[in-house]
Protein backbone atom coordinates (compact mmCIF):
# COMPACT_ATOMS: atom_id res chain seq x y z
CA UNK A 1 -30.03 35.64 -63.96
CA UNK A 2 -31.20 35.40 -67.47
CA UNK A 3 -34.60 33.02 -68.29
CA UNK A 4 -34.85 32.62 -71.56
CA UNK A 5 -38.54 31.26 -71.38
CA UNK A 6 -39.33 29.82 -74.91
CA UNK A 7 -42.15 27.62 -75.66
CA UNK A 8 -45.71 27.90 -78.51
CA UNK A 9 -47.84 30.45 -78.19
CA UNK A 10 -50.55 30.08 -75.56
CA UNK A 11 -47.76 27.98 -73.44
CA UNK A 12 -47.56 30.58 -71.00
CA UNK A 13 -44.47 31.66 -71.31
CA UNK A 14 -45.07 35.57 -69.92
CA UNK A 15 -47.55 34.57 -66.82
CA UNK A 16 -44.10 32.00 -66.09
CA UNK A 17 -41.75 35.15 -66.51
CA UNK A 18 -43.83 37.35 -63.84
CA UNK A 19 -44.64 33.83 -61.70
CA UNK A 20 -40.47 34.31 -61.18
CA UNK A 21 -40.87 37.85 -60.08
CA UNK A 22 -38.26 38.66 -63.64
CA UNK A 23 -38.18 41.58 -65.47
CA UNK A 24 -40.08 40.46 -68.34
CA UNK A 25 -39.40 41.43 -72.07
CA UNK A 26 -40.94 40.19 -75.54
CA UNK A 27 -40.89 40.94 -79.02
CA UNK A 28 -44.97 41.28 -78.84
CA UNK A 29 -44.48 44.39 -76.41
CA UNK A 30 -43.25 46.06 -79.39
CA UNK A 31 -46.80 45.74 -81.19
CA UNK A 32 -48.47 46.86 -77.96
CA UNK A 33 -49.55 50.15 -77.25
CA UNK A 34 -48.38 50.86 -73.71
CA UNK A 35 -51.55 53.46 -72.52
CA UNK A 36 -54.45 50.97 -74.68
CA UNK A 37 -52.64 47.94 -74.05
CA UNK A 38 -53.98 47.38 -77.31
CA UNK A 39 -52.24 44.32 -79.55
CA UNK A 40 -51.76 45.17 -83.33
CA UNK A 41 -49.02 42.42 -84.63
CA UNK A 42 -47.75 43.78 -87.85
CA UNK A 43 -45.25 40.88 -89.54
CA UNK A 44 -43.74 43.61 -91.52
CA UNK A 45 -42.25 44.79 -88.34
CA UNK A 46 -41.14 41.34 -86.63
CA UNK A 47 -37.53 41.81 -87.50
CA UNK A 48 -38.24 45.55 -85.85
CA UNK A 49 -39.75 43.81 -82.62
CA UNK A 50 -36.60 41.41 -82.10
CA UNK A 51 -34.30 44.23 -82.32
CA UNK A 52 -35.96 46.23 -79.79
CA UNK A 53 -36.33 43.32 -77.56
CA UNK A 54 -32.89 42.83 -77.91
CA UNK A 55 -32.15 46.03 -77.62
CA UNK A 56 -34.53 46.44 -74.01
CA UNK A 57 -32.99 43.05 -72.37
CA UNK A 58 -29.63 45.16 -73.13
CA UNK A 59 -30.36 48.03 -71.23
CA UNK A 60 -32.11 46.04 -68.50
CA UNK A 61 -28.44 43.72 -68.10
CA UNK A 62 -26.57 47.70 -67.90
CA UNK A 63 -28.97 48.44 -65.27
CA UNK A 64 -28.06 45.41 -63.68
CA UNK A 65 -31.73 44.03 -62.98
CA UNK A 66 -31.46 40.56 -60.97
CA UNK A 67 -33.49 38.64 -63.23
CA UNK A 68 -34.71 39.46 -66.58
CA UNK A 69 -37.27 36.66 -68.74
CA UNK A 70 -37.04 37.04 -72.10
CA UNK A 71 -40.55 35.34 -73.41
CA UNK A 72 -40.63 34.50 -76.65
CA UNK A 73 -41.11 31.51 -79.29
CA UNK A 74 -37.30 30.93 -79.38
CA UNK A 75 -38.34 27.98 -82.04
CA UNK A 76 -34.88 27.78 -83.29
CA UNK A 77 -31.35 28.47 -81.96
CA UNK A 78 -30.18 31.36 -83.95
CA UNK A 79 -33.31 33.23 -82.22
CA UNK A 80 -31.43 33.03 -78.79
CA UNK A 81 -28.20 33.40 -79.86
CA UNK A 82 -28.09 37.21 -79.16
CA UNK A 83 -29.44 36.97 -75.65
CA UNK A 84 -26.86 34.30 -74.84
CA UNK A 85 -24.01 36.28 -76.11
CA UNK A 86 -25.50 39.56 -74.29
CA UNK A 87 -25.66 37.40 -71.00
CA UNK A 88 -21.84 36.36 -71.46
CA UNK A 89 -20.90 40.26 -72.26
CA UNK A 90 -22.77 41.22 -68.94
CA UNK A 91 -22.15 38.36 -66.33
CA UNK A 92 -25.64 37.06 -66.47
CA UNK A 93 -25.96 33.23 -65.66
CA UNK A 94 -28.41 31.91 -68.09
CA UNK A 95 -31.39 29.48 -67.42
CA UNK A 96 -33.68 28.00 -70.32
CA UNK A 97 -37.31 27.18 -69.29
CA UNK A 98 -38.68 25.26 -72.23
CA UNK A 99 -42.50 24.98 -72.07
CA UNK A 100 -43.08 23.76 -75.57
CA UNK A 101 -46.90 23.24 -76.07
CA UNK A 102 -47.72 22.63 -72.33
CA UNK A 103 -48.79 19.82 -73.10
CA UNK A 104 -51.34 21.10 -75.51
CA UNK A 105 -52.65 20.67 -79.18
CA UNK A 106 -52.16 23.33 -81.65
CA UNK A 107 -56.23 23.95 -81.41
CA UNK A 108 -56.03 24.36 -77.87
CA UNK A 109 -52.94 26.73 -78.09
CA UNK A 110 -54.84 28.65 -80.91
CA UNK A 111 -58.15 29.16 -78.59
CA UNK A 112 -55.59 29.78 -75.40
CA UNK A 113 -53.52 32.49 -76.85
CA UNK A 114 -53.64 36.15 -76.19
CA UNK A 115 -52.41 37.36 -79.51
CA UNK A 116 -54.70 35.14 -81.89
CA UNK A 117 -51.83 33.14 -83.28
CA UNK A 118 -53.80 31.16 -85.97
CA UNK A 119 -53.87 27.22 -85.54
CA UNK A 120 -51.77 26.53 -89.06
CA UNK A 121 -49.33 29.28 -87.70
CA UNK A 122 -48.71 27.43 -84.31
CA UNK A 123 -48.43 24.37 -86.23
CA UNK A 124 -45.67 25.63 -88.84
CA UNK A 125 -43.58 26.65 -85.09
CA UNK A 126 -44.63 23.60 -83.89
CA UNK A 127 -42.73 21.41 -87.36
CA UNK A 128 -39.22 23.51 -86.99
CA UNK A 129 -39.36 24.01 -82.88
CA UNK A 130 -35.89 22.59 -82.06
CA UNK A 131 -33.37 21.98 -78.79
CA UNK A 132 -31.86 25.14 -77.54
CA UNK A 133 -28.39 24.71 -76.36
CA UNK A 134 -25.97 27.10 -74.83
């Protein structure tokens, strides 16, 4: 099983993905030192920290891993469009968990978030989130 868990930040997206008991992957791991646990988001390298999500929810469907969560924005389609055609290549069935805002404003995502997404930043995802379809 594939989640694609997609939804603002501060939506809780990851503590859903490890509430499932997935393997969870996200582009922010890529800006996260892994002995500090230290967060140091570098835009310069987003299109770096998709590919190696990608790249990690790859190796985690050849190691056949039960369930995998991908946790990320996902605001528009295209962004999903490689996990969906990686689940087809490796027999994963594929589940979308949209949490949007939670039910939140984009001040209360801004305070709630782990990674200091700015409040004009979560409202910019907010204005071009769309439907995911697969």
């Amino acid at each position: 099983m594939l989640y694609i868990i997609r939804g603002l930040p501060g939506s809780g997206k990851d503590t859903l993905g490890l509430a499932l008991g997935a393997h969870v992957v996200t582009a922010d791991q890529y800006f996260t030192n892994p002995y500090t646990l230290e967060y140091d988001f570098d835009p310069a390298y987003l299109k770096d920290a998709h590919e190696d999500c990608q790249g990690r929810t790859r190796i985690a469907m050849e190691w056949k891993v039960a369930r995998i969560a991908v946790c990320n924005t996902f605001t528009q389609q295209w962004e999903a469009d490689p996990y969906l055609a990686l689940a087809r290549i490796h027999g994963y069935k594929v589940t979308i968990i949209d949490l949007h805002d939670g039910g939140l404003s984009d001040e209360a995502l801004g305070a709630r978030n782990v990674h200091g997404v700015p409040v004009n930043v979560i409202s910019r995802m907010r204005a071009r989130y769309e439907r995911l379809t697969l």
